[in-house]
Protein backbone atom coordinates (compact mmCIF):
# COMPACT_ATOMS: atom_id res chain seq x y z
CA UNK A 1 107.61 18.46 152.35
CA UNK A 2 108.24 18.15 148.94
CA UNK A 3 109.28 20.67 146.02
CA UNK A 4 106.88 21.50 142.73
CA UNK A 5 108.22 22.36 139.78
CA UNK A 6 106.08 23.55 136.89
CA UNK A 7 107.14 23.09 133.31
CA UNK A 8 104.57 23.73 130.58
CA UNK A 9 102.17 20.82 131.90
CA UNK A 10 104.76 18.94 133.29
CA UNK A 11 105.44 18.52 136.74
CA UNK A 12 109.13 17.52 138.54
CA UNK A 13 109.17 17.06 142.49
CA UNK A 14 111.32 15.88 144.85
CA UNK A 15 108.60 13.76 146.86
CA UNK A 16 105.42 11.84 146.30
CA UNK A 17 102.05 14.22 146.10
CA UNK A 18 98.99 14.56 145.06
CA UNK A 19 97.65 17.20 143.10
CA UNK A 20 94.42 18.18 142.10
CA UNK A 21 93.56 19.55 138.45
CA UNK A 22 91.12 22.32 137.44
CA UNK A 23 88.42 19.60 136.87
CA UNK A 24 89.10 18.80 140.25
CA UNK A 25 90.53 15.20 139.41
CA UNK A 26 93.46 14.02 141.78
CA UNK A 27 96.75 13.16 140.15
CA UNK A 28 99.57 11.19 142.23
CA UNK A 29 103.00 12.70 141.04
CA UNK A 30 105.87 10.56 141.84
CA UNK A 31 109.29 10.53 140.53
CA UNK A 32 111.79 7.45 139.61
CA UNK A 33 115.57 8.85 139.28
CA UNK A 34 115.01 11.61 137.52
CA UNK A 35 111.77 11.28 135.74
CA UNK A 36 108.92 12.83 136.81
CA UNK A 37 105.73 10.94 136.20
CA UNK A 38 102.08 11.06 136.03
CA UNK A 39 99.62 8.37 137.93
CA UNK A 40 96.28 8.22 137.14
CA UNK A 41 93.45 5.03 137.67
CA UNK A 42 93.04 2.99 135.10
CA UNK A 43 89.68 4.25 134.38
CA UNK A 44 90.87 8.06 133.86
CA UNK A 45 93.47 7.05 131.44
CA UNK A 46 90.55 4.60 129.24
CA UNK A 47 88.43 8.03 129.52
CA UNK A 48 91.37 10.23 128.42
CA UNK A 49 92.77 7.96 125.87
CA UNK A 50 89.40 5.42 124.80
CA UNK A 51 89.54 2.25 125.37
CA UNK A 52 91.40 0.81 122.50
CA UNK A 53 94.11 2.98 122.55
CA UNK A 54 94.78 3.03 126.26
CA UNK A 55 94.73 -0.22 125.65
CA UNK A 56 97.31 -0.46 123.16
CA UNK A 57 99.55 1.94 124.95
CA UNK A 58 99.93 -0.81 128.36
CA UNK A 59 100.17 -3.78 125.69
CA UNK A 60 96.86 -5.89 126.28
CA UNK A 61 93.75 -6.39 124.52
CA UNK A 62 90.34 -3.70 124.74
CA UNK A 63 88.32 -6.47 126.37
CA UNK A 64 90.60 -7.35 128.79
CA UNK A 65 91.09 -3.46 129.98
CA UNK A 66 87.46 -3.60 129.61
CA UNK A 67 86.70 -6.74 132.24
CA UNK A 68 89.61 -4.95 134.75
CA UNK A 69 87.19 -1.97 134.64
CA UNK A 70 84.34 -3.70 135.15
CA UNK A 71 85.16 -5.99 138.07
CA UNK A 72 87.10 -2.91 139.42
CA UNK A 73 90.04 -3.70 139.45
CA UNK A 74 92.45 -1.06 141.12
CA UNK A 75 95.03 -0.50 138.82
CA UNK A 76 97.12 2.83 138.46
CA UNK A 77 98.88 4.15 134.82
CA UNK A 78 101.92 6.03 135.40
CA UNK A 79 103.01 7.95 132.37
CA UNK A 80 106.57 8.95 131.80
CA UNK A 81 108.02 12.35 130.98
CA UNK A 82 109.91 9.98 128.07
CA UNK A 83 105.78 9.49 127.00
CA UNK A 84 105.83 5.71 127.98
CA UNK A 85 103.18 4.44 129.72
CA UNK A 86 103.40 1.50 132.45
CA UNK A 87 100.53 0.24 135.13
CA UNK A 88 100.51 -1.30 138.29
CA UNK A 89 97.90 -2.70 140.47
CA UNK A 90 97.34 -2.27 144.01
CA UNK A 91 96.54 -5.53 145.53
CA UNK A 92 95.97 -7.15 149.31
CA UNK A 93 99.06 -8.89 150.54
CA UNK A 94 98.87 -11.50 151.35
CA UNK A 95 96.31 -12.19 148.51
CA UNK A 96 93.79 -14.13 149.44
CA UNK A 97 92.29 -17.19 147.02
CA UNK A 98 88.91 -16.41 145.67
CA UNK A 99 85.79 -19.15 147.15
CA UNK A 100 84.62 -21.32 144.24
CA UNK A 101 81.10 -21.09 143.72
CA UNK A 102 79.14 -24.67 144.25
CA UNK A 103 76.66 -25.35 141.11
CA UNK A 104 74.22 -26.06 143.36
């Protein structure tokens, strides 16, 4: 079970949910200490923000959120109640190494 509180558009909670939006998009709320935080795909947060300035906010270039995008990449943005901004990517364990194509 976990415990919702509202704020304004800010969310605490005492447990990992998810929570759906008017506009019916799912939001994963999860809380470090004792900030409560936002998670959102990758792709949400380039819609929300554009490209350039999402990514500016996680620290890399456009094209290379553009290329995680398009190879689909899954990759989460978590944004802070202290309005910082962090990703992480969800990845099979243990990875496995991608085949080389042959040139012929």
């Amino acid at each position: 079970m976990a415990v919702i509180i509202q704020c304004g558009d800010k969310f605490s909670i005492a447990a990992g949910v998810d929570l759906k939006n008017s506009g019916g998009d799912t939001w994963s709320m999860t809380t470090r200490g004792d900030l409560a935080m936002r998670r959102i795909t990758l792709g949400q947060f380039a819609n929300e923000k554009g490209q350039t300035k999402a990514a500016g906010f996680l620290g890399m270039s456009q094209s290379a959120l553009n290329k995680a995008l398009q190879v689909g990449r899954e990759i989460f943005v978590i944004e802070s109640d202290d309005g910082g901004f962090s990703a992480e990517e969800i990845r099979p364990f243990p990875s496995q190494p991608q085949q080389k194509k042959s040139a012929a």
